[in-house]
PDB file of N, CA and C in Angstrom:
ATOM      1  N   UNK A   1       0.849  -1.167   0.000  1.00  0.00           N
ATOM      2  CA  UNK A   1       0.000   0.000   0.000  1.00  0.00           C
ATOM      3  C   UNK A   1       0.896   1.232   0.000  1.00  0.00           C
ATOM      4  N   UNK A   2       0.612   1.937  -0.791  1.00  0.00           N
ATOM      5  CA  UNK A   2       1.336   3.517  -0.714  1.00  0.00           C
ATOM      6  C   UNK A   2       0.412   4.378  -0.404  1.00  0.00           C
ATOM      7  N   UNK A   3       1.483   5.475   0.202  1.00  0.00           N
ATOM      8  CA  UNK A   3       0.173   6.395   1.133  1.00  0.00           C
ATOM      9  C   UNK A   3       0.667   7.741   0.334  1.00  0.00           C
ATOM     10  N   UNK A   4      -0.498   8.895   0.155  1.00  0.00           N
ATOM     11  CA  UNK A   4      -0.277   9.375  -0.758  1.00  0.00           C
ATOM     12  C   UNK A   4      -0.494  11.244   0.492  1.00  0.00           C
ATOM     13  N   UNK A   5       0.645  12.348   0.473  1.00  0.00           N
ATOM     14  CA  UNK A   5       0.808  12.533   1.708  1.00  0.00           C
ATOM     15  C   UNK A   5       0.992  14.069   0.921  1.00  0.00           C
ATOM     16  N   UNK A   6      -0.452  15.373   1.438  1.00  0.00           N
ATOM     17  CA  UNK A   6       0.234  16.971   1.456  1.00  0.00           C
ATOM     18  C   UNK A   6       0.477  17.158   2.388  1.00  0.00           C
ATOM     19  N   UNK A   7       1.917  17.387   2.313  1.00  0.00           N
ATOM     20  CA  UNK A   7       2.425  17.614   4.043  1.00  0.00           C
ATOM     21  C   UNK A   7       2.698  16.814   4.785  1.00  0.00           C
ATOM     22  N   UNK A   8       2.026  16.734   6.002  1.00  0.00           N
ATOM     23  CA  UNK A   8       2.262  15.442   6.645  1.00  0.00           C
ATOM     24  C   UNK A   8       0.649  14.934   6.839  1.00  0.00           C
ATOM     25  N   UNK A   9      -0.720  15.161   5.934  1.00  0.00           N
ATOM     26  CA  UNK A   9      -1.905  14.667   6.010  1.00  0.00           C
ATOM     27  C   UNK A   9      -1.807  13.575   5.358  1.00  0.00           C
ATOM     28  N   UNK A  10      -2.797  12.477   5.409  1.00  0.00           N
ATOM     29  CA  UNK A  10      -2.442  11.305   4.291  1.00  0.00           C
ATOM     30  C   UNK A  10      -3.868  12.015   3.554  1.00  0.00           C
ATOM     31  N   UNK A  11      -3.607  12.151   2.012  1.00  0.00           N
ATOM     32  CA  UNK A  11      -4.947  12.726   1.107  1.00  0.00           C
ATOM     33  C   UNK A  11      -5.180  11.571   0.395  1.00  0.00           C
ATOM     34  N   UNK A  12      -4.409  10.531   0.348  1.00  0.00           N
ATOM     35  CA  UNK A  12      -4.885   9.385  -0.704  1.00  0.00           C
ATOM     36  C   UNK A  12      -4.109   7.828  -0.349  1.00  0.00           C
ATOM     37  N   UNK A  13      -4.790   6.841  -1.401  1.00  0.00           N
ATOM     38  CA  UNK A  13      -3.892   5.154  -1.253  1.00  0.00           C
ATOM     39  C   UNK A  13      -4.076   4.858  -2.776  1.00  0.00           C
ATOM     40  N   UNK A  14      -2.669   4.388  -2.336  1.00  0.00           N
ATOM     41  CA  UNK A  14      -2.412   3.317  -3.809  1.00  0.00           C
ATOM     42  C   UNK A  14      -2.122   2.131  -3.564  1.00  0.00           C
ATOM     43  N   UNK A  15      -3.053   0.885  -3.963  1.00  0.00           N
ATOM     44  CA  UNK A  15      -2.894  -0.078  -3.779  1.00  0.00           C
ATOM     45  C   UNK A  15      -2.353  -0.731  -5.461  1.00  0.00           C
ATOM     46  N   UNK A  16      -1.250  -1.462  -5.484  1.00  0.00           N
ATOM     47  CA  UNK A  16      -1.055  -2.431  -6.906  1.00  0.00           C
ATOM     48  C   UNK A  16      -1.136  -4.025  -6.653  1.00  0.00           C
ATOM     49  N   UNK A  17      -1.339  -4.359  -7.432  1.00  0.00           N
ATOM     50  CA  UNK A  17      -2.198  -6.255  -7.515  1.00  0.00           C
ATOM     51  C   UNK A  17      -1.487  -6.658  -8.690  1.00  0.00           C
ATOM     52  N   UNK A  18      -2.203  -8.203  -8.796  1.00  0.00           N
ATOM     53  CA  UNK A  18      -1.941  -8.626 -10.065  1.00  0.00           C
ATOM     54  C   UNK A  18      -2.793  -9.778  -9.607  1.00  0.00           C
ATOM     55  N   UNK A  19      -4.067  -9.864 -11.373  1.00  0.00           N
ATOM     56  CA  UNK A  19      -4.888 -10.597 -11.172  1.00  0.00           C
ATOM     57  C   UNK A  19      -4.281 -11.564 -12.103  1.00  0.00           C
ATOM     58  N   UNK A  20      -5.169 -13.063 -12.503  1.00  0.00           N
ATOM     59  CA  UNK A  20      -4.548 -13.643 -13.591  1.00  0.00           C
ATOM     60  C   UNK A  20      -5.470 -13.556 -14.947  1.00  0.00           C
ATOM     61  N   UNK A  21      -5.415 -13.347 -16.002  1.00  0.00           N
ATOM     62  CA  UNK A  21      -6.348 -13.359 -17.406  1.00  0.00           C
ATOM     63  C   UNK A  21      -6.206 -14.601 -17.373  1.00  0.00           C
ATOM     64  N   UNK A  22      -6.533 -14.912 -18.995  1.00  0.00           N
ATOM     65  CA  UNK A  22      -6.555 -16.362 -19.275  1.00  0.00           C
ATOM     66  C   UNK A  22      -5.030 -17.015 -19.154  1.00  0.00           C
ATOM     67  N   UNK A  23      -4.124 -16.716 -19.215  1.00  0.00           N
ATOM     68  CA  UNK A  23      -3.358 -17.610 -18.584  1.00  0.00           C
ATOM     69  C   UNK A  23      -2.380 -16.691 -18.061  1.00  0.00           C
ATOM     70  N   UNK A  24      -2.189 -15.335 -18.104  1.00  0.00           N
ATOM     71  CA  UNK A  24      -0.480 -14.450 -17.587  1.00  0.00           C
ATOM     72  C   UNK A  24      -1.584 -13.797 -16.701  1.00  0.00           C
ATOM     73  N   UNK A  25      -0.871 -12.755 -15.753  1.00  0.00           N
ATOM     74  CA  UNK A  25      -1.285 -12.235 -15.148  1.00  0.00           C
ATOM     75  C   UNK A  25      -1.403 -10.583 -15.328  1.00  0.00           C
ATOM     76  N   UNK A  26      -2.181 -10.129 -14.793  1.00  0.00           N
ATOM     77  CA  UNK A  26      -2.462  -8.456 -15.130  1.00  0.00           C
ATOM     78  C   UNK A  26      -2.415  -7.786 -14.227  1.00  0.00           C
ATOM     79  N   UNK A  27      -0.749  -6.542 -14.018  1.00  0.00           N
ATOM     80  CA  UNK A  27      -0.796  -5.997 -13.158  1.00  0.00           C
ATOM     81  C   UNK A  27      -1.741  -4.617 -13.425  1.00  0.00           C
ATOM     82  N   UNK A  28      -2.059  -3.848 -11.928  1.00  0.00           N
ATOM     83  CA  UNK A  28      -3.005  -3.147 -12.206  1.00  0.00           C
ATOM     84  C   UNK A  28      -2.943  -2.255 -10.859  1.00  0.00           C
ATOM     85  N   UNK A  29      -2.807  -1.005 -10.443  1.00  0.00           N
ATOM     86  CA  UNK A  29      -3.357   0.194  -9.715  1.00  0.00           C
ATOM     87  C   UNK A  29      -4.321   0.389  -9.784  1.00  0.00           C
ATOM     88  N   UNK A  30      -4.989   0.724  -8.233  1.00  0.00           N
ATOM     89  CA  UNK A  30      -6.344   1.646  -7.949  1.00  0.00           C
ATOM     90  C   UNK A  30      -5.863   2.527  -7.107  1.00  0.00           C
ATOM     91  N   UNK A  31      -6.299   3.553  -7.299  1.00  0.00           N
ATOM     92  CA  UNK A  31      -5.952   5.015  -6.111  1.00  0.00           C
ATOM     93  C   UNK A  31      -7.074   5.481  -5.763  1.00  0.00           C
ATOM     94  N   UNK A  32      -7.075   5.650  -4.438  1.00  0.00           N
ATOM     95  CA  UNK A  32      -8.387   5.543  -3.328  1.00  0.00           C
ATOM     96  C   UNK A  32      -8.048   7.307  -2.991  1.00  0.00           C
ATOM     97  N   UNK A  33      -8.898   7.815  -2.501  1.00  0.00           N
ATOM     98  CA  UNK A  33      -8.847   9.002  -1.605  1.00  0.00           C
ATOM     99  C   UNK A  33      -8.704   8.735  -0.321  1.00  0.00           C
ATOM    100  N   UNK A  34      -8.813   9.398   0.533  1.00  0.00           N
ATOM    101  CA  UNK A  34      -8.517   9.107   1.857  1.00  0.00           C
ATOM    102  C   UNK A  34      -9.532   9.003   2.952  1.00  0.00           C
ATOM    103  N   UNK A  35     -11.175   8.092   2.010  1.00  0.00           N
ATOM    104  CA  UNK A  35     -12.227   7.549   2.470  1.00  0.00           C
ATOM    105  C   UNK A  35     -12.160   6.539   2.076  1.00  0.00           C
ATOM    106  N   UNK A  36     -11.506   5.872   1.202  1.00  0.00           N
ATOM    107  CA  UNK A  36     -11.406   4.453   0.614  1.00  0.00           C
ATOM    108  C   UNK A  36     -12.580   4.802  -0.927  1.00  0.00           C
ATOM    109  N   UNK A  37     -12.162   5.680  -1.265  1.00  0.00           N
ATOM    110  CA  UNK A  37     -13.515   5.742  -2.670  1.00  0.00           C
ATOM    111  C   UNK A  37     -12.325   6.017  -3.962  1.00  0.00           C
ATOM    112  N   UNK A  38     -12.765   5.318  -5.227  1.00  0.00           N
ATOM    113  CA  UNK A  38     -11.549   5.369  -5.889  1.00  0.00           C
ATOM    114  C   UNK A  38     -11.885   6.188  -6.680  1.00  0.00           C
ATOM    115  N   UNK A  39     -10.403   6.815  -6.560  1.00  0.00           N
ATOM    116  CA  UNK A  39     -10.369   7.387  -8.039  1.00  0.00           C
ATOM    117  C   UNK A  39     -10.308   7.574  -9.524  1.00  0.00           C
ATOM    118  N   UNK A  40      -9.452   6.452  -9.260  1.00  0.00           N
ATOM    119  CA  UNK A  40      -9.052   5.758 -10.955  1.00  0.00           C
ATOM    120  C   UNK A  40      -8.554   4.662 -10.705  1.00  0.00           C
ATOM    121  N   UNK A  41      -8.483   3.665 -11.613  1.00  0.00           N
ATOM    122  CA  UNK A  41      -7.860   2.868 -11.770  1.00  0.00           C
ATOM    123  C   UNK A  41      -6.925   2.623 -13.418  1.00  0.00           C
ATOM    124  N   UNK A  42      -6.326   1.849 -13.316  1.00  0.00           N
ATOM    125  CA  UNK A  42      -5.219   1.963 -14.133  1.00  0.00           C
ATOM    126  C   UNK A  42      -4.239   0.100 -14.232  1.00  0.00           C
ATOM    127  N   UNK A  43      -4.192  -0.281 -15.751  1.00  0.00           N
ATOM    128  CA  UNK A  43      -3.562  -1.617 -16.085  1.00  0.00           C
ATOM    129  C   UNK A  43      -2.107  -0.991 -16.120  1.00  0.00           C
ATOM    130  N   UNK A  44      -1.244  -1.974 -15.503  1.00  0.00           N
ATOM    131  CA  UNK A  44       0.041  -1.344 -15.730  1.00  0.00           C
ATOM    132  C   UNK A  44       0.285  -1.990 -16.298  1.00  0.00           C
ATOM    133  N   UNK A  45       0.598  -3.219 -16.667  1.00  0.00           N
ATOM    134  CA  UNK A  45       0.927  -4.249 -17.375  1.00  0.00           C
ATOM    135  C   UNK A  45       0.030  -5.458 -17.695  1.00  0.00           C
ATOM    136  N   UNK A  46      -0.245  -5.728 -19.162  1.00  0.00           N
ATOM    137  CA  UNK A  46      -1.577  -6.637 -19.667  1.00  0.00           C
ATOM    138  C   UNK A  46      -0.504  -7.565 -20.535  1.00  0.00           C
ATOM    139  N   UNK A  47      -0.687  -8.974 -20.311  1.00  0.00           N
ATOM    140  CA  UNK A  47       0.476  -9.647 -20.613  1.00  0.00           C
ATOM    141  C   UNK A  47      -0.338 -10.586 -21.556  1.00  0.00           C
ATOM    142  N   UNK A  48      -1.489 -10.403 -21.581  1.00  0.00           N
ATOM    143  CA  UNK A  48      -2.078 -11.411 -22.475  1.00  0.00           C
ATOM    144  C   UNK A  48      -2.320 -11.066 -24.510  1.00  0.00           C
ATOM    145  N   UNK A  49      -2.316 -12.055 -24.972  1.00  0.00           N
ATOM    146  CA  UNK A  49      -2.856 -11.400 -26.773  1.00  0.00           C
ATOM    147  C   UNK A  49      -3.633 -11.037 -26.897  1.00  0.00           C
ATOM    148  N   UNK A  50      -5.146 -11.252 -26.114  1.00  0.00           N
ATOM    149  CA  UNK A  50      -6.082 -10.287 -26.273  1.00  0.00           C
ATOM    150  C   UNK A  50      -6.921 -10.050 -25.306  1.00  0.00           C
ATOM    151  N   UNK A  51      -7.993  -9.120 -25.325  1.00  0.00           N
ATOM    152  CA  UNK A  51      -9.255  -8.840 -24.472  1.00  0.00           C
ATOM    153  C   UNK A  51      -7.870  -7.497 -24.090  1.00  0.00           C
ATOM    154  N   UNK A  52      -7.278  -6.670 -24.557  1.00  0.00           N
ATOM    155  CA  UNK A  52      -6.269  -5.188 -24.004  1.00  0.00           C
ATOM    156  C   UNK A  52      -7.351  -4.084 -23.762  1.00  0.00           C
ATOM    157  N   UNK A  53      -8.612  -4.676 -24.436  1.00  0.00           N
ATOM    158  CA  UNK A  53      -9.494  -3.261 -24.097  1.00  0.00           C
ATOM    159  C   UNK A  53      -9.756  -3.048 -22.745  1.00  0.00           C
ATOM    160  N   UNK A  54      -9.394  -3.671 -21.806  1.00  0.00           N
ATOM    161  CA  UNK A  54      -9.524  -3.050 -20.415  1.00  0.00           C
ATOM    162  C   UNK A  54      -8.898  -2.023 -19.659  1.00  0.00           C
ATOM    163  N   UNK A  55      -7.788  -2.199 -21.037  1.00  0.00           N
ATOM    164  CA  UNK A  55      -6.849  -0.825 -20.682  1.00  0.00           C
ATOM    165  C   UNK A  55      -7.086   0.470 -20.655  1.00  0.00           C
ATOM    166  N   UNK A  56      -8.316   0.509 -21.633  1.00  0.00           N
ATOM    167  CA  UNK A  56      -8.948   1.741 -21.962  1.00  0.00           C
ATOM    168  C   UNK A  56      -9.235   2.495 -20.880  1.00  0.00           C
ATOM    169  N   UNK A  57      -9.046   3.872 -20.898  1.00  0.00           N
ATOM    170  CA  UNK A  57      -9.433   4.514 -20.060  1.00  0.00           C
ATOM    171  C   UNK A  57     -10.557   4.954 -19.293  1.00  0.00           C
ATOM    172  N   UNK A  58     -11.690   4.593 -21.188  1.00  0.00           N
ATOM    173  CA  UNK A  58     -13.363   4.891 -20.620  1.00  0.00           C
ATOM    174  C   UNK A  58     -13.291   3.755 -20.275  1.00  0.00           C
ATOM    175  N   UNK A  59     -12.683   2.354 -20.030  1.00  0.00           N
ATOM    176  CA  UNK A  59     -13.395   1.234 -19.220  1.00  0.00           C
ATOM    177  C   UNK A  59     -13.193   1.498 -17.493  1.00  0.00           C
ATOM    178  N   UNK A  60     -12.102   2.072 -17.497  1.00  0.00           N
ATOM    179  CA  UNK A  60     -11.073   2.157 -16.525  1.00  0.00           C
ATOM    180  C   UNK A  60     -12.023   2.901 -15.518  1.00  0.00           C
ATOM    181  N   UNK A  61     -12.380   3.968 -16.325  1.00  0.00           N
ATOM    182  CA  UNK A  61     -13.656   5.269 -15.713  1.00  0.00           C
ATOM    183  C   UNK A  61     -14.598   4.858 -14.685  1.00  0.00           C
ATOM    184  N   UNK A  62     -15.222   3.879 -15.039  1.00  0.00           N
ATOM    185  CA  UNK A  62     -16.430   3.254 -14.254  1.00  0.00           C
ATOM    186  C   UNK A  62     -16.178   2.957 -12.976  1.00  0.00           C
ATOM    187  N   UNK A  63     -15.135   2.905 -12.557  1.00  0.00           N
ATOM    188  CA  UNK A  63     -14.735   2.567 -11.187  1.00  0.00           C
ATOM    189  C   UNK A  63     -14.654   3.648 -10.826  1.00  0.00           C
ATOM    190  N   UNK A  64     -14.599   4.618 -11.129  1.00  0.00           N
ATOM    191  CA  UNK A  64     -14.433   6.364  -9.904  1.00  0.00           C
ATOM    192  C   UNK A  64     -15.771   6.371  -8.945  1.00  0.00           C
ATOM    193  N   UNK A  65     -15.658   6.315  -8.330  1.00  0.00           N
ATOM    194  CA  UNK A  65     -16.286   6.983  -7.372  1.00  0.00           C
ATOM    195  C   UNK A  65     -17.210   5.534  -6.793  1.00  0.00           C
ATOM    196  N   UNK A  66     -16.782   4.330  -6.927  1.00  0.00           N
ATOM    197  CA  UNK A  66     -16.731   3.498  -6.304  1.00  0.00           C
ATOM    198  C   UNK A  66     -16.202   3.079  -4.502  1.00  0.00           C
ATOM    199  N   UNK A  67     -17.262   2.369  -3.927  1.00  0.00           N
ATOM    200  CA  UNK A  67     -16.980   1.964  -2.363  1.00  0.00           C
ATOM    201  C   UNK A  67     -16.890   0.834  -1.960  1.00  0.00           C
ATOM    202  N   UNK A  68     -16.199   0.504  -1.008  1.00  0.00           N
ATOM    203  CA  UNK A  68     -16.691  -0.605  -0.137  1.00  0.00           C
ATOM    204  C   UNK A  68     -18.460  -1.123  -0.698  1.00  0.00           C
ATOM    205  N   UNK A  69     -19.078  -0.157  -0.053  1.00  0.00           N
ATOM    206  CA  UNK A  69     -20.149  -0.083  -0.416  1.00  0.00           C
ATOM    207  C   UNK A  69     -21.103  -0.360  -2.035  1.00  0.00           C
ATOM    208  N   UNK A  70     -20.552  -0.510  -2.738  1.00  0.00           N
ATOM    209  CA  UNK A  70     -20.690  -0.096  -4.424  1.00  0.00           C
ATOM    210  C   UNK A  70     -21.004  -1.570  -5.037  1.00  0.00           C
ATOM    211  N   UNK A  71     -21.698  -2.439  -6.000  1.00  0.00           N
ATOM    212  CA  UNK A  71     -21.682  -3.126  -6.438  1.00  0.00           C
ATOM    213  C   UNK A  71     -21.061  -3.425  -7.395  1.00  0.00           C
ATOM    214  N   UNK A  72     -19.875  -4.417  -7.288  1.00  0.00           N
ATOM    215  CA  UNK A  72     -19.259  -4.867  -8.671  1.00  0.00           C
ATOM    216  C   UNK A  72     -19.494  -5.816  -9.609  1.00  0.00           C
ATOM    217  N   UNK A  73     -20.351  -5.829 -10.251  1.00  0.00           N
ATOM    218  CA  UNK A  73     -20.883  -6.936 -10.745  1.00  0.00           C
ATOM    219  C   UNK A  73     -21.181  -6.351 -12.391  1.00  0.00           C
ATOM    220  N   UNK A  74     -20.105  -7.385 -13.188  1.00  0.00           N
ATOM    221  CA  UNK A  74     -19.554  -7.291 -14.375  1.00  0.00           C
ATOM    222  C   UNK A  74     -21.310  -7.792 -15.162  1.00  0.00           C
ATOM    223  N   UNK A  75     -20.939  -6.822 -16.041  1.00  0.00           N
ATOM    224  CA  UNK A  75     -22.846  -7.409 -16.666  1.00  0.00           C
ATOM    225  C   UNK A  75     -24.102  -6.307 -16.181  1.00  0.00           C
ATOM    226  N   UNK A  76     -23.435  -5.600 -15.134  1.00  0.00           N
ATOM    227  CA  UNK A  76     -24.687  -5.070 -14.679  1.00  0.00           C
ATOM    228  C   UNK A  76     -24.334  -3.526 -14.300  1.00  0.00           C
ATOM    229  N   UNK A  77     -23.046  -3.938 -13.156  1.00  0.00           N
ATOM    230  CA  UNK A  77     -22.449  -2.488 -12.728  1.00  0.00           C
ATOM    231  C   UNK A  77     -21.791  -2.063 -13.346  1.00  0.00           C
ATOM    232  N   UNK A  78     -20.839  -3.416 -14.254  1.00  0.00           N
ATOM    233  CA  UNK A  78     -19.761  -3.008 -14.830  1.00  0.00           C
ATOM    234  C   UNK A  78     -19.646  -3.605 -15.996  1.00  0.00           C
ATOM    235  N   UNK A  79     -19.198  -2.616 -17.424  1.00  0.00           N
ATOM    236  CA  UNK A  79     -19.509  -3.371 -18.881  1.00  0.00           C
ATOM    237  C   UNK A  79     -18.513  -4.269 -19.024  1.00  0.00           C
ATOM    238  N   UNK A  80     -19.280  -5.082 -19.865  1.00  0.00           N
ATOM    239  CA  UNK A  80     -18.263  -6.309 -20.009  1.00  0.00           C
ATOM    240  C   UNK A  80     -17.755  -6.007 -21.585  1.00  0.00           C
ATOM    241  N   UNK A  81     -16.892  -6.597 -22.285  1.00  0.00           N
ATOM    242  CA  UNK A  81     -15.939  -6.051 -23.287  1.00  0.00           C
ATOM    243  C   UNK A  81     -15.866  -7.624 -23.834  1.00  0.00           C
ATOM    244  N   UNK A  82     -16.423  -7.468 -25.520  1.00  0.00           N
ATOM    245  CA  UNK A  82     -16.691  -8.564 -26.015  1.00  0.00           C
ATOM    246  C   UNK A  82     -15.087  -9.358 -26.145  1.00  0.00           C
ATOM    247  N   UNK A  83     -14.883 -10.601 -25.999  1.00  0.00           N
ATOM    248  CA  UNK A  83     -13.598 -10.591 -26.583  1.00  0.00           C
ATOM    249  C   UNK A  83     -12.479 -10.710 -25.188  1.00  0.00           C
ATOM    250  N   UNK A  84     -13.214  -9.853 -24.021  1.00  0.00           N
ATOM    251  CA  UNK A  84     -12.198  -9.898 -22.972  1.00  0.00           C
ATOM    252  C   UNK A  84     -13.131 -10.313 -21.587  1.00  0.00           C
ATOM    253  N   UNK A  85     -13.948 -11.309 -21.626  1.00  0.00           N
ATOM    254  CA  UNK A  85     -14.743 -11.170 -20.918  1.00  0.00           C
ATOM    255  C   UNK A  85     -13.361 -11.939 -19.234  1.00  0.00           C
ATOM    256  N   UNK A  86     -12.860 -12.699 -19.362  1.00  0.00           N
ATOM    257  CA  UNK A  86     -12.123 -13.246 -18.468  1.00  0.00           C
ATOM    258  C   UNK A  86     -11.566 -12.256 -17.605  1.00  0.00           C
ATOM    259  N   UNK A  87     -10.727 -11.023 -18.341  1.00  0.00           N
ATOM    260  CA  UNK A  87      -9.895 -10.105 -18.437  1.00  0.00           C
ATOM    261  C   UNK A  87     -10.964  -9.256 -17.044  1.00  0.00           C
ATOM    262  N   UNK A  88     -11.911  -8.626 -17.868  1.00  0.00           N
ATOM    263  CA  UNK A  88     -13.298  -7.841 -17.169  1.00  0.00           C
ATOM    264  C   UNK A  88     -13.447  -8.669 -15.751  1.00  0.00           C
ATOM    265  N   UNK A  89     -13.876  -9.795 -16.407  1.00  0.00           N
ATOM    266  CA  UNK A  89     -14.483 -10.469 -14.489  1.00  0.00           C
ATOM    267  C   UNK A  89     -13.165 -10.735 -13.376  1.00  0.00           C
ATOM    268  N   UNK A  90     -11.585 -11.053 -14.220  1.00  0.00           N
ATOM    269  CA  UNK A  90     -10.581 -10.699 -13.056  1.00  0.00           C
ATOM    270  C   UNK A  90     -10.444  -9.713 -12.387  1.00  0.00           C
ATOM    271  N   UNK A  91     -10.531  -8.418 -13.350  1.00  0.00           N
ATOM    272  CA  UNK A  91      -9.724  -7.244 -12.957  1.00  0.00           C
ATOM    273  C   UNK A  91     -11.148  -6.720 -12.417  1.00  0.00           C
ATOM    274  N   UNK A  92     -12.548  -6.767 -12.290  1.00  0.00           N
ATOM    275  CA  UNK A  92     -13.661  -6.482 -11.848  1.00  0.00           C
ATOM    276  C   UNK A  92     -13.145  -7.169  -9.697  1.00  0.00           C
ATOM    277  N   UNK A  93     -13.512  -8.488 -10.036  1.00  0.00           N
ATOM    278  CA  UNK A  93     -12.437  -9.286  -9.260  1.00  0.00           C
ATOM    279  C   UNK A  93     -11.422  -8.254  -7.841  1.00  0.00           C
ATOM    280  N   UNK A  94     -10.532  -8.327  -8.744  1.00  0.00           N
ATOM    281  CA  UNK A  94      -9.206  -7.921  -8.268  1.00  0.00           C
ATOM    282  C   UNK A  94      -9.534  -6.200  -7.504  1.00  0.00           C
ATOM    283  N   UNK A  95     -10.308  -5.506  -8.422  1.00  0.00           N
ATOM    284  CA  UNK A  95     -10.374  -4.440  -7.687  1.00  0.00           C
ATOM    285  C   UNK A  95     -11.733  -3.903  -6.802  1.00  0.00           C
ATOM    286  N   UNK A  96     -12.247  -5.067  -6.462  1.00  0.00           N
ATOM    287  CA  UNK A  96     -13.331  -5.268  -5.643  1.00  0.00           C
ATOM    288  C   UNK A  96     -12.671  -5.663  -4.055  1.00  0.00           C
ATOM    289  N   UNK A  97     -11.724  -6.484  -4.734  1.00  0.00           N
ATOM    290  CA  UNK A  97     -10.793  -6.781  -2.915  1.00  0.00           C
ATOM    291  C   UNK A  97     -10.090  -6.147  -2.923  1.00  0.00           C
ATOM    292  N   UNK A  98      -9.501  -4.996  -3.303  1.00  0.00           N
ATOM    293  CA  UNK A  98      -8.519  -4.209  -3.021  1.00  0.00           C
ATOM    294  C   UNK A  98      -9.425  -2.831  -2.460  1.00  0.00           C
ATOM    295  N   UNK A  99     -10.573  -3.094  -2.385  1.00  0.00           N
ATOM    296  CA  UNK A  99     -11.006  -1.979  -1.816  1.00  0.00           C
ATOM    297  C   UNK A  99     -11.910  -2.168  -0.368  1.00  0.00           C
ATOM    298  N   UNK A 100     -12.060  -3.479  -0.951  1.00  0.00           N
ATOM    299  CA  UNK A 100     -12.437  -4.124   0.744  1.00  0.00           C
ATOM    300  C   UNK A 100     -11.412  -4.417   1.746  1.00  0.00           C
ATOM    301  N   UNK A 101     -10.283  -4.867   1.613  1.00  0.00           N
ATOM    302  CA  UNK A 101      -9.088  -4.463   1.920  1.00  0.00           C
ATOM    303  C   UNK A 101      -8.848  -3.252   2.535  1.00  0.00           C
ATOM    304  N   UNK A 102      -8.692  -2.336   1.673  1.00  0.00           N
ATOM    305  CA  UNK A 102      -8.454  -0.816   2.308  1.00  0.00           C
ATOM    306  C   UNK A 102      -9.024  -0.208   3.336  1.00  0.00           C
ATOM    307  N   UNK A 103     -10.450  -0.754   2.881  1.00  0.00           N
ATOM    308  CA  UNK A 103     -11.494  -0.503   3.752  1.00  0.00           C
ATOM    309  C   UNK A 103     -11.395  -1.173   5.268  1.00  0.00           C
ATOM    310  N   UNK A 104     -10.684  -2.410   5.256  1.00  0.00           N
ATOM    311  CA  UNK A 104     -10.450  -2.851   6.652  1.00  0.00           C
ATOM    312  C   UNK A 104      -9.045  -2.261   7.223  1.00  0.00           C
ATOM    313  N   UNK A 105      -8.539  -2.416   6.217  1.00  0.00           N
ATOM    314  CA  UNK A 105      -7.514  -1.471   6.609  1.00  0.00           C
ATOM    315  C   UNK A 105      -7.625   0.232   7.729  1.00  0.00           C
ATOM    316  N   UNK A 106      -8.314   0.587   7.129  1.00  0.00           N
ATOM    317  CA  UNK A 106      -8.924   1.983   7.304  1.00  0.00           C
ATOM    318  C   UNK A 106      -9.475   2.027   8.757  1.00  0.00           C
ATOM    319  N   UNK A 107     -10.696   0.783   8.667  1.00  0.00           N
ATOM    320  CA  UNK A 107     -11.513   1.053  10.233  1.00  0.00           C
ATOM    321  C   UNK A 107     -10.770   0.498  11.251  1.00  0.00           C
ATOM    322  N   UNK A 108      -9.140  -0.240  11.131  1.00  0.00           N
ATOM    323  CA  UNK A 108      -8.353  -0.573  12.210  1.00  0.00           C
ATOM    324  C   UNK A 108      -7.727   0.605  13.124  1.00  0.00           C
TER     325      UNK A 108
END
């Protein structure tokens, strides 16, 4: 976890992961504010031949302003991307516990 700091306040978190696609794995950033609500997220590295459209930024988008609280559910909350559907339900996945995570993190 990286803590993201004006001054000496903490204003934000960066958590990085790595989920698996169909067979390599996909590293990936989410940056939280300093309620656990994200801001963006971001693929750092997509190791697979296809389904890369998750990289996109308007896919990427849909997660702002996401919570603990928030439903992640690929198909409904979150578009699924013809072609990358594995890709979508990992990294849907992956940044669903990284915020429940934080979130326990947080109320300790």
């Amino acid at each position: 976890m990286y803590k993201i700091y004006n001054e000496k306040k903490i204003i934000g978190y960066g958590l990085l992961d790595n989920v698996y696609g169909k067979s390599l794995p996909i590293t990936f950033l989410v940056m939280y504010d300093s309620e656990g609500k994200i801001l963006c997220s971001e693929i750092i590295k997509y190791r697979e031949p296809y389904g890369g459209a998750v990289q996109s930024k308007e896919w990427n988008d849909q997660f702002k302003g996401k919570n603990v609280n928030s439903d992640f559910q690929p198909g409904k909350d979150i578009s699924g991307i013809s072609g990358a559907t594995i890709s979508v339900n990992s990294l849907t996945k992956g940044i669903k516990k990284l915020t429940l995570l934080l979130n326990e993190i947080l109320s300790k």
